[in-house]
Protein backbone atom coordinates (compact mmCIF):
# COMPACT_ATOMS: atom_id res chain seq x y z
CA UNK A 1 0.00 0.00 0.00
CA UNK A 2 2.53 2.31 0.73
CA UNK A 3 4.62 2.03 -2.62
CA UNK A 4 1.10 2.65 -4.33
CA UNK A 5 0.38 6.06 -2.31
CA UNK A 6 4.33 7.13 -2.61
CA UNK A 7 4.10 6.42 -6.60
CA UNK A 8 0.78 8.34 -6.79
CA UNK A 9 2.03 10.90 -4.77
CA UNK A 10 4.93 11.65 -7.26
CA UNK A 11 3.14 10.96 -9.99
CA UNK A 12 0.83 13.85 -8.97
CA UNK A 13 4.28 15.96 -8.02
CA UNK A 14 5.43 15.19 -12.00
CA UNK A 15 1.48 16.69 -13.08
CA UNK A 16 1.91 19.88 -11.14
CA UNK A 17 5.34 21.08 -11.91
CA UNK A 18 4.78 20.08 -15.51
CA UNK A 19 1.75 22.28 -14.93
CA UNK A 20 3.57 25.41 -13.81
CA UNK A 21 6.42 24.93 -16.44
CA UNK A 22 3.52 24.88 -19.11
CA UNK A 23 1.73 28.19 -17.16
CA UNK A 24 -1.23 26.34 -16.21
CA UNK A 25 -1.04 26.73 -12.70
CA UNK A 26 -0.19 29.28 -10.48
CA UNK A 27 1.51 31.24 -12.95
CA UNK A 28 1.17 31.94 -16.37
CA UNK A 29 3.34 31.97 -19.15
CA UNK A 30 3.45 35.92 -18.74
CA UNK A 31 4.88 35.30 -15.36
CA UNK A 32 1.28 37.08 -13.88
CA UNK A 33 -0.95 34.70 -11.56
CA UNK A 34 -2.99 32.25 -13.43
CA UNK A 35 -6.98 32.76 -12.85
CA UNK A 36 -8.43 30.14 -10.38
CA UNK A 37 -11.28 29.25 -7.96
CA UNK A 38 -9.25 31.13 -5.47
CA UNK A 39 -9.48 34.17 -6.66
CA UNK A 40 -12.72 35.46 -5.51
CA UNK A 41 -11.48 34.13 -2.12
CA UNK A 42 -8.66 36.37 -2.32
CA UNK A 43 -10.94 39.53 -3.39
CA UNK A 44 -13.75 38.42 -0.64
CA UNK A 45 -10.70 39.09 1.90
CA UNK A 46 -9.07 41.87 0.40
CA UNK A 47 -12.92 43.45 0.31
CA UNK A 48 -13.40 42.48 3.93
CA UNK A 49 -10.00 43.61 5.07
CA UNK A 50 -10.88 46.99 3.30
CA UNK A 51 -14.06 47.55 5.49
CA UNK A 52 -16.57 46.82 2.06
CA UNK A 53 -17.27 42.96 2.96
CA UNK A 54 -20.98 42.90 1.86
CA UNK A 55 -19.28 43.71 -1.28
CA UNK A 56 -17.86 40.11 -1.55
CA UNK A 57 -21.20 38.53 -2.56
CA UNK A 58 -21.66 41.58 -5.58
CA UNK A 59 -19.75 39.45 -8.51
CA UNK A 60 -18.93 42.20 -10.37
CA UNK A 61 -17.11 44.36 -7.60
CA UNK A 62 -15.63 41.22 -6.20
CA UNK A 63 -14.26 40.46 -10.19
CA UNK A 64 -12.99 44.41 -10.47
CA UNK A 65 -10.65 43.50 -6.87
CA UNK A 66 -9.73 40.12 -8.23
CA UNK A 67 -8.57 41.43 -11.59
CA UNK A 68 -6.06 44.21 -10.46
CA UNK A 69 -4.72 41.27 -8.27
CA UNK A 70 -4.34 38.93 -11.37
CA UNK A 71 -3.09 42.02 -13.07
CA UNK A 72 -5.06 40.65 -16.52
CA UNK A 73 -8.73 40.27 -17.48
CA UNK A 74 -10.17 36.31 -17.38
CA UNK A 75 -13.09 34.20 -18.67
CA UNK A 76 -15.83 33.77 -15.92
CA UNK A 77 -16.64 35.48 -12.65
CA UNK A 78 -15.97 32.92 -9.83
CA UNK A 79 -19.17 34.17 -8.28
CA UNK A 80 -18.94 33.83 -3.72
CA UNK A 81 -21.68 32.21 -2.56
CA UNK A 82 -20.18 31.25 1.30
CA UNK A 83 -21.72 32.13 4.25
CA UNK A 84 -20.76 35.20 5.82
CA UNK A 85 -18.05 33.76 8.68
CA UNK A 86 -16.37 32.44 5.41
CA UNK A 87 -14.57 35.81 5.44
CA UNK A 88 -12.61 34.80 8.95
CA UNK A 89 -11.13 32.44 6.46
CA UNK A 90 -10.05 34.57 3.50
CA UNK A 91 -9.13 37.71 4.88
CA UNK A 92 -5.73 36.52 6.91
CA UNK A 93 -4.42 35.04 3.11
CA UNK A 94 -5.70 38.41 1.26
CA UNK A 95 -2.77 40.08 3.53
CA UNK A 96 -0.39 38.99 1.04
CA UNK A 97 0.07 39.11 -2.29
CA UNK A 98 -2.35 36.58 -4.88
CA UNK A 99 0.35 33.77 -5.29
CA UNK A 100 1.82 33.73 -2.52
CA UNK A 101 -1.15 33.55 -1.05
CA UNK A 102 -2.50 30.55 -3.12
CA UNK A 103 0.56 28.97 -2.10
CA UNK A 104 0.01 29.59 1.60
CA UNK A 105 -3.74 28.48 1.14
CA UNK A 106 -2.22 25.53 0.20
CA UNK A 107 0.17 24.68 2.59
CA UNK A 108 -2.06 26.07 6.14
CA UNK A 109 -5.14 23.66 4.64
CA UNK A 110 -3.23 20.62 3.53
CA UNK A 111 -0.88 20.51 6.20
CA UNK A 112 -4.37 20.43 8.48
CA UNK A 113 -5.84 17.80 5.97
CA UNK A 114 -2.75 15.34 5.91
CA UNK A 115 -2.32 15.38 9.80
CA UNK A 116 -6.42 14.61 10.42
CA UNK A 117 -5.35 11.54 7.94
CA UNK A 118 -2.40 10.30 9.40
CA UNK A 119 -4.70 10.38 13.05
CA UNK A 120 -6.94 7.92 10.96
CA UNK A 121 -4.36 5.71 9.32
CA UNK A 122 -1.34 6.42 11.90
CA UNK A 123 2.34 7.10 11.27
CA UNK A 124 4.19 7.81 7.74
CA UNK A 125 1.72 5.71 5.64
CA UNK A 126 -0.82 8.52 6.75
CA UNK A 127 1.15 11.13 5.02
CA UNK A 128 1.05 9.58 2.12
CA UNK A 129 -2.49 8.51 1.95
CA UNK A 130 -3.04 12.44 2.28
CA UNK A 131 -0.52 12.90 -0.31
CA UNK A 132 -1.94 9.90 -2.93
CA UNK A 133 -5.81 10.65 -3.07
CA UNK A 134 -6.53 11.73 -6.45
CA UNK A 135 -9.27 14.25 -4.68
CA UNK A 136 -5.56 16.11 -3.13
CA UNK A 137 -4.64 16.17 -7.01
CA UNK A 138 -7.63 18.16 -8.20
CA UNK A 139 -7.69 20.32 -4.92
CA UNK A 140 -4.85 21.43 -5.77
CA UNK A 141 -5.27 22.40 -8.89
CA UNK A 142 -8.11 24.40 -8.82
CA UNK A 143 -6.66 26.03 -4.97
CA UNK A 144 -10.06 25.02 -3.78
CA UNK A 145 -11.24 24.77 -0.24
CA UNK A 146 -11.43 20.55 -0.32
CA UNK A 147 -8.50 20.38 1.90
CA UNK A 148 -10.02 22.73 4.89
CA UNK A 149 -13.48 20.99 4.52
CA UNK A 150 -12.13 17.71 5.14
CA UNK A 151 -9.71 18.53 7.46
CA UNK A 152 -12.92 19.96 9.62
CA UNK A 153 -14.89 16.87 8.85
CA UNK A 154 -12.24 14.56 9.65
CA UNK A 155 -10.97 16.40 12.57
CA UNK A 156 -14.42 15.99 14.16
CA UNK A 157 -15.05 12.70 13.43
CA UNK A 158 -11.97 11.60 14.42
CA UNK A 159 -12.33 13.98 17.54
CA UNK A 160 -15.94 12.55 18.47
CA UNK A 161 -15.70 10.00 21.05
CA UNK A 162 -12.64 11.54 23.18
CA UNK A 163 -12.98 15.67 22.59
CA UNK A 164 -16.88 15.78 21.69
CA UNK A 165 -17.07 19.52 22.45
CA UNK A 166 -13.98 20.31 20.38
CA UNK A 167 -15.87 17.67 17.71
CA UNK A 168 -18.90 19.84 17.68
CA UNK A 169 -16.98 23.16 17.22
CA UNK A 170 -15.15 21.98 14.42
CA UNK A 171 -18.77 20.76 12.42
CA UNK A 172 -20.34 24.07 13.43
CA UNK A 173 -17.00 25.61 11.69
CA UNK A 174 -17.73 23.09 8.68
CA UNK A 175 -21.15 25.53 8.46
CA UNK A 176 -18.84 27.58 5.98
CA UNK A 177 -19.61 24.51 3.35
CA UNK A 178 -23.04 23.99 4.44
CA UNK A 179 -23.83 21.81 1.52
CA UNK A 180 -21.52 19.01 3.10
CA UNK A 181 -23.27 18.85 6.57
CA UNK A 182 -26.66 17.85 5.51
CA UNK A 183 -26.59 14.56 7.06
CA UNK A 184 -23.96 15.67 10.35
CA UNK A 185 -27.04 16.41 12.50
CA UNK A 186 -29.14 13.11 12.20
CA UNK A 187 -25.79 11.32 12.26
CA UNK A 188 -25.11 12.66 15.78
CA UNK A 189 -29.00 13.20 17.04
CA UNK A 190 -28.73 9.31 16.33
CA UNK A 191 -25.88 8.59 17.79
CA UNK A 192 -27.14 10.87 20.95
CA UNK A 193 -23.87 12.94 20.72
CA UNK A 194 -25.66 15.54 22.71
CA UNK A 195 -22.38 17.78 23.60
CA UNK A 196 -21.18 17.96 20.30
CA UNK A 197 -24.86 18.71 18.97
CA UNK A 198 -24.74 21.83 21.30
CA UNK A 199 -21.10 22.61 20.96
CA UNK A 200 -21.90 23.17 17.34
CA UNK A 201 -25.26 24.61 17.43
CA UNK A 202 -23.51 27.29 20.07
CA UNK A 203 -20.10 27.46 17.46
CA UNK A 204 -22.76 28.04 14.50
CA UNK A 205 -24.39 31.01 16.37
CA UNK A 206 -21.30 32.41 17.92
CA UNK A 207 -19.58 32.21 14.22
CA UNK A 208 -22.69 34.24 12.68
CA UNK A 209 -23.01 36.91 15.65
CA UNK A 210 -19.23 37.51 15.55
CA UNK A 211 -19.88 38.07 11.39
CA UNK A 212 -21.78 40.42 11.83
CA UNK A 213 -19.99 42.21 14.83
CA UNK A 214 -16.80 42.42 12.48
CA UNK A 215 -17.89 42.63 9.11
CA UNK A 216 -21.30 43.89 9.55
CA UNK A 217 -25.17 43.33 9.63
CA UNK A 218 -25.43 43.79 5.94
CA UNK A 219 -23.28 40.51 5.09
CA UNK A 220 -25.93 38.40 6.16
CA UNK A 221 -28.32 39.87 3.97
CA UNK A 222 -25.67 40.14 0.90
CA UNK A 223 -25.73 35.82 1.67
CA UNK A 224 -29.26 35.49 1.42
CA UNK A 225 -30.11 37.69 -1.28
CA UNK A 226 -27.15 35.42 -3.18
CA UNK A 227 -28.94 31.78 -2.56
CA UNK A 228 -31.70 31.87 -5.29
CA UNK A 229 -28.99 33.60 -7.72
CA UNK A 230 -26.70 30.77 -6.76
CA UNK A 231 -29.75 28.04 -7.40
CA UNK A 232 -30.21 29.34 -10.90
CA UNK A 233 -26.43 29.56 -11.34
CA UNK A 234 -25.52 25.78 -10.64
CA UNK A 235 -28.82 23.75 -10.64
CA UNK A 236 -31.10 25.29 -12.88
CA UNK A 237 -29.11 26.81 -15.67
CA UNK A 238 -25.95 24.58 -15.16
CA UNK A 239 -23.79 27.58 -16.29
CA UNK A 240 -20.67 25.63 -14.57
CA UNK A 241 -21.35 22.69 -16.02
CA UNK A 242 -23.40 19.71 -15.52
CA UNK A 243 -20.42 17.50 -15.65
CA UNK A 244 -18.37 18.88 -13.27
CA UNK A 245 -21.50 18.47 -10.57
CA UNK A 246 -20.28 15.32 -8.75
CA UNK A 247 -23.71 14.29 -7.78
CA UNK A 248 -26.79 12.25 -8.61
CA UNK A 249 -28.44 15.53 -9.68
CA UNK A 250 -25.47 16.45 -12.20
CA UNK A 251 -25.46 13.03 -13.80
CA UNK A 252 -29.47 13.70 -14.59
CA UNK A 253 -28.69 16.51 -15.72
CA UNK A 254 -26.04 15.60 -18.26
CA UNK A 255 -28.26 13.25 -19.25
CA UNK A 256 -31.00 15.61 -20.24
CA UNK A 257 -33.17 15.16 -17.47
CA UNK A 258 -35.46 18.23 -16.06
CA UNK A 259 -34.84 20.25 -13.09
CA UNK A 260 -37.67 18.72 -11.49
CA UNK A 261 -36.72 15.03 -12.37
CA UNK A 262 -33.13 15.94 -11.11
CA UNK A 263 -34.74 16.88 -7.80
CA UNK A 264 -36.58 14.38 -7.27
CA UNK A 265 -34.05 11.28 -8.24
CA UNK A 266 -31.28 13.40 -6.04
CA UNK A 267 -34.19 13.75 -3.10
CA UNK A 268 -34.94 9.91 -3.02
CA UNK A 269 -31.02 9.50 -2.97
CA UNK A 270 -30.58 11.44 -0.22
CA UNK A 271 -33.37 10.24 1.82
CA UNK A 272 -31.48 6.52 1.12
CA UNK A 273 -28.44 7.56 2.03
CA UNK A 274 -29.94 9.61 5.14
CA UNK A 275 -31.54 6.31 6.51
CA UNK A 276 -28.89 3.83 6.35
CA UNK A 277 -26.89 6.93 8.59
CA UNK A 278 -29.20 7.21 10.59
CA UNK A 279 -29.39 2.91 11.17
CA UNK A 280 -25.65 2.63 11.25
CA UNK A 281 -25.37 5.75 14.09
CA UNK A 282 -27.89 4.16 16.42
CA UNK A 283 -26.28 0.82 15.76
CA UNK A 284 -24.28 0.80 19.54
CA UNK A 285 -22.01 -2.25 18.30
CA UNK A 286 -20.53 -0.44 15.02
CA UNK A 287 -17.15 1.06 15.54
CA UNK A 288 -17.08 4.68 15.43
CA UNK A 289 -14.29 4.49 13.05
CA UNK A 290 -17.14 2.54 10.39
CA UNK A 291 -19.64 4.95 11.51
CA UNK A 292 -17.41 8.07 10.75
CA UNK A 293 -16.25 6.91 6.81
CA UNK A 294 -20.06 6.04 6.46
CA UNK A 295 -21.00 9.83 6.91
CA UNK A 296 -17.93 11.15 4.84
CA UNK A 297 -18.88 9.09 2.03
CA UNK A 298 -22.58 9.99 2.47
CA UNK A 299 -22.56 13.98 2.79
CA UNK A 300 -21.08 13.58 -0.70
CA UNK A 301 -23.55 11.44 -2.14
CA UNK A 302 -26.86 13.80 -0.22
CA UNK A 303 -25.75 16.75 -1.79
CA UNK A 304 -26.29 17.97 -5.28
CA UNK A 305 -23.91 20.52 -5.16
CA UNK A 306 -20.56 19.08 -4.62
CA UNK A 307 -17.22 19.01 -7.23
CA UNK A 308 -14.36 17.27 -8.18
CA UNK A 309 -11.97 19.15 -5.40
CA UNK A 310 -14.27 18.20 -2.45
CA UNK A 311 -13.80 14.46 -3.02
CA UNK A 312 -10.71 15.62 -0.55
CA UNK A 313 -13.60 14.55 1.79
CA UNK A 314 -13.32 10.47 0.28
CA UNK A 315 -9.87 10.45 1.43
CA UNK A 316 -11.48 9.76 5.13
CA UNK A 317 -13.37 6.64 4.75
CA UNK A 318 -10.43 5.51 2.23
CA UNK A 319 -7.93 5.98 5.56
CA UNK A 320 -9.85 4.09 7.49
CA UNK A 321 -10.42 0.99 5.36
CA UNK A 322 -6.49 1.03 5.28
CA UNK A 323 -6.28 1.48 8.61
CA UNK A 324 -9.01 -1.73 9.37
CA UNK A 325 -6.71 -3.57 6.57
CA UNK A 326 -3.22 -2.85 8.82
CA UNK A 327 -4.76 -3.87 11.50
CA UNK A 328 -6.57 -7.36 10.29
CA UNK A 329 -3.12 -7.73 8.91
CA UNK A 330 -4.35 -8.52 5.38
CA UNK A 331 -6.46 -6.49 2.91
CA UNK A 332 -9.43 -7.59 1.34
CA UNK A 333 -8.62 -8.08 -2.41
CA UNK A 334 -12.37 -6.11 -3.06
CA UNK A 335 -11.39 -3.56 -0.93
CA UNK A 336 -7.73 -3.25 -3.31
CA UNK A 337 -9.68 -3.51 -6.13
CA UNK A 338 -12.57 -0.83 -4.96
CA UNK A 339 -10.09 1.53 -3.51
CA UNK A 340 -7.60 1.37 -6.87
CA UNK A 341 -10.82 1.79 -9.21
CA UNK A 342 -12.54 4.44 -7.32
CA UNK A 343 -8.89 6.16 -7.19
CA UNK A 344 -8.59 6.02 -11.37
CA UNK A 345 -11.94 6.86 -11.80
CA UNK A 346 -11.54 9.90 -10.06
CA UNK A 347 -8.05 10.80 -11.68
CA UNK A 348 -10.07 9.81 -15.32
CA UNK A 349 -11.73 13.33 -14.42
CA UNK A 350 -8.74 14.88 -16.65
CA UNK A 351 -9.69 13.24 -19.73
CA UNK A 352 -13.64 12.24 -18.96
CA UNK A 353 -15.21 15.05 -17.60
CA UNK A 354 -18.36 13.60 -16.24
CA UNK A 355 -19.67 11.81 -12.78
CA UNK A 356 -16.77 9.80 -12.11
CA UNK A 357 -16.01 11.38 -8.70
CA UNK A 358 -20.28 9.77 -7.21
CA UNK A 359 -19.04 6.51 -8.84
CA UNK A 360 -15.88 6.37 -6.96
CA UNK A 361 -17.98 7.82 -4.20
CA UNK A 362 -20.66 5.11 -4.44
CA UNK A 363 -18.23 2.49 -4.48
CA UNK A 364 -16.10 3.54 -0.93
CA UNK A 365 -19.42 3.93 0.27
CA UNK A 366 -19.78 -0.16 -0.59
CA UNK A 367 -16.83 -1.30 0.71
CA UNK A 368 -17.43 0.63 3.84
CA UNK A 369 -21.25 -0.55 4.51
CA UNK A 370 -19.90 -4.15 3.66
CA UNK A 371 -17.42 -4.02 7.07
CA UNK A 372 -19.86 -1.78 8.72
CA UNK A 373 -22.89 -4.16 9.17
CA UNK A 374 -20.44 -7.00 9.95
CA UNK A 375 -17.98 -5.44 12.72
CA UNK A 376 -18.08 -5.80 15.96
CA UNK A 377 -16.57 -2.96 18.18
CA UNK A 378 -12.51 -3.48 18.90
């Protein structure tokens, strides 16, 4: 296992500096910052740091900021659609110059990400896991926030049973990606995790009064007003791109199905997927370990919004089926076989631009159910 994740892992080193040599990434060939998801990140904290944060969620304003930083027009707006505490996040990294502080982005969130896998896989081997998961690759590439989010779902999961109130604050700090935490409350109301249910309730609140303290009352308002404009955006209109929607509801979509029949196919899905969590949490003789890689792999199969770069979050339940494997002191040839496909599917993303990222997804999601409803707690 460990000369597969070290051979990914350079493979994916190869892939980026050939990516910078070509201009692709980070830089252009002009030697000026390349355009990226992160820019609008950079402009929401450069807008908030300048006392004008409401102004983050205005596309065109936010663009105007992001530009001079670029120093060059681009294609596309980036639009901001994060909550309003999302700001806490951006503003430190808009202190510095754009690449440098894509580069710092980088290193503060994947240094969090790679240490909450090692805690699930243990020692050097954990490092690399971090390092080999294809959903790392694509992170980086697009300087997305996949790292952070699973470093805050990871870090609470793995934090639940010993630090529970530290475990809630970290999921009511995962509120900034709202989209991933559908499922995080019946998980733990069925689990009766009752401190970490009110450490993150109180974290949630705390994290939207301070928003408003700092950057304002209007901020809330500039979210709200964004929601429907960021429903038309992604799931009506599909101006990003049905493919690159890694969910149930994109692969309708790309296949010419309505809104409505999207909806509804995506809704039964998520109810599915919200009922075997909610079995497998009550379930007192599943490890947590099972229980944890369960949710991971099913907040990215509820949602409908979710992309290439937040299958970061599939890296969790793929630690801990190597971990289990270590520790049975053999692995499961489905599980090698499940855990190599799902990992080239998601890679294939490069040259097949469609749902490979919920197939991968679906099929972690197997091989952890399969151990789940068999093991017996350690």
């Amino acid at each position: 296992m460990g000369v597969i994740c070290l051979s990914l892992a350079l493979g994916y080193l190869v892939f980026l500096a050939g990516s910078v040599l070509q201009g692709f990434w980070l830089v252009g060939p002009d030697g000026r910052p390349v355009a990226n998801d992160f820019v609008m990140v950079w402009a929401g904290g450069r807008l908030a740091l300048d006392g004008q944060a409401a102004a983050a969620w205005n596309w065109e304003t936010a663009k105007t900021v992001a530009v001079a930083a670029v120093g060059h027009d681009y294609d596309g707006l980036y639009p901001w659609f994060y909550p309003p505490a999302y700001l806490f996040v951006a503003a430190p990294f808009a202190t510095l110059p754009l690449v440098p502080a894509m580069l710092a982005w980088l290193t503060v969130t994947g240094l969090a990400y790679a240490l909450v896998v090692r805690g699930f896989v243990g020692g050097g081997l954990g490092l690399l896991v971090a390092a080999a998961a294809p959903g790392a690759l694509w992170n980086l590439v697009a300087t997305q926030n996949g790292f952070l989010t699973a470093a805050l779902f990871g870090g609470a999961l793995l934090s639940l049973e010993r630090r529970p109130v530290l475990a809630g604050v970290l999921f009511g700090i995962l509120t900034i990606k709202p989209q991933l935490g559908l499922l995080v409350p019946l998980a733990l109301l069925a689990g009766g995790h009752w401190r970490t249910i009110v450490a993150a309730v109180v974290t949630t609140l705390l994290l939207a009064a301070a928003s408003a303290l700092v950057f304002g009352t209007d901020v809330l308002a500039a979210y709200v007003a964004s929601l429907p404009v960021a429903t038309k955006i992604n799931l009506a209109e599909g101006l990003v791109g049905w493919a690159k929607l890694q969910s149930v509801f994109g692969l309708v979509r790309l296949l010419g199905g309505s809104q409505l029949v999207a909806t509804l196919v995506q809704g039964a899905v998520t109810l599915a997927v919200a009922a075997v969590i909610v079995v497998l949490w009550a379930r007192k003789r599943t490890p947590m370990d099972l229980k944890a890689a369960a949710l991971a792999c099913g907040a990215l199969l509820a949602t409908p919004y979710a992309f290439v770069y937040d299958l970061a979050v599939l890296t969790i339940p793929a630690a801990v089926l190597i971990r289990r494997g270590i520790d049975d002191g053999f692995f499961p040839r489905i599980e090698i076989v499940g855990l190599l496909l799902a990992a080239a599917l998601i890679l294939s993303f490069l040259v097949v631009p469609v749902q490979v990222g919920l197939v991968a997804t679906a099929i972690v999601m197997r091989l952890v159910l399969r151990r789940a409803f068999a093991a017996r707690p350690a």
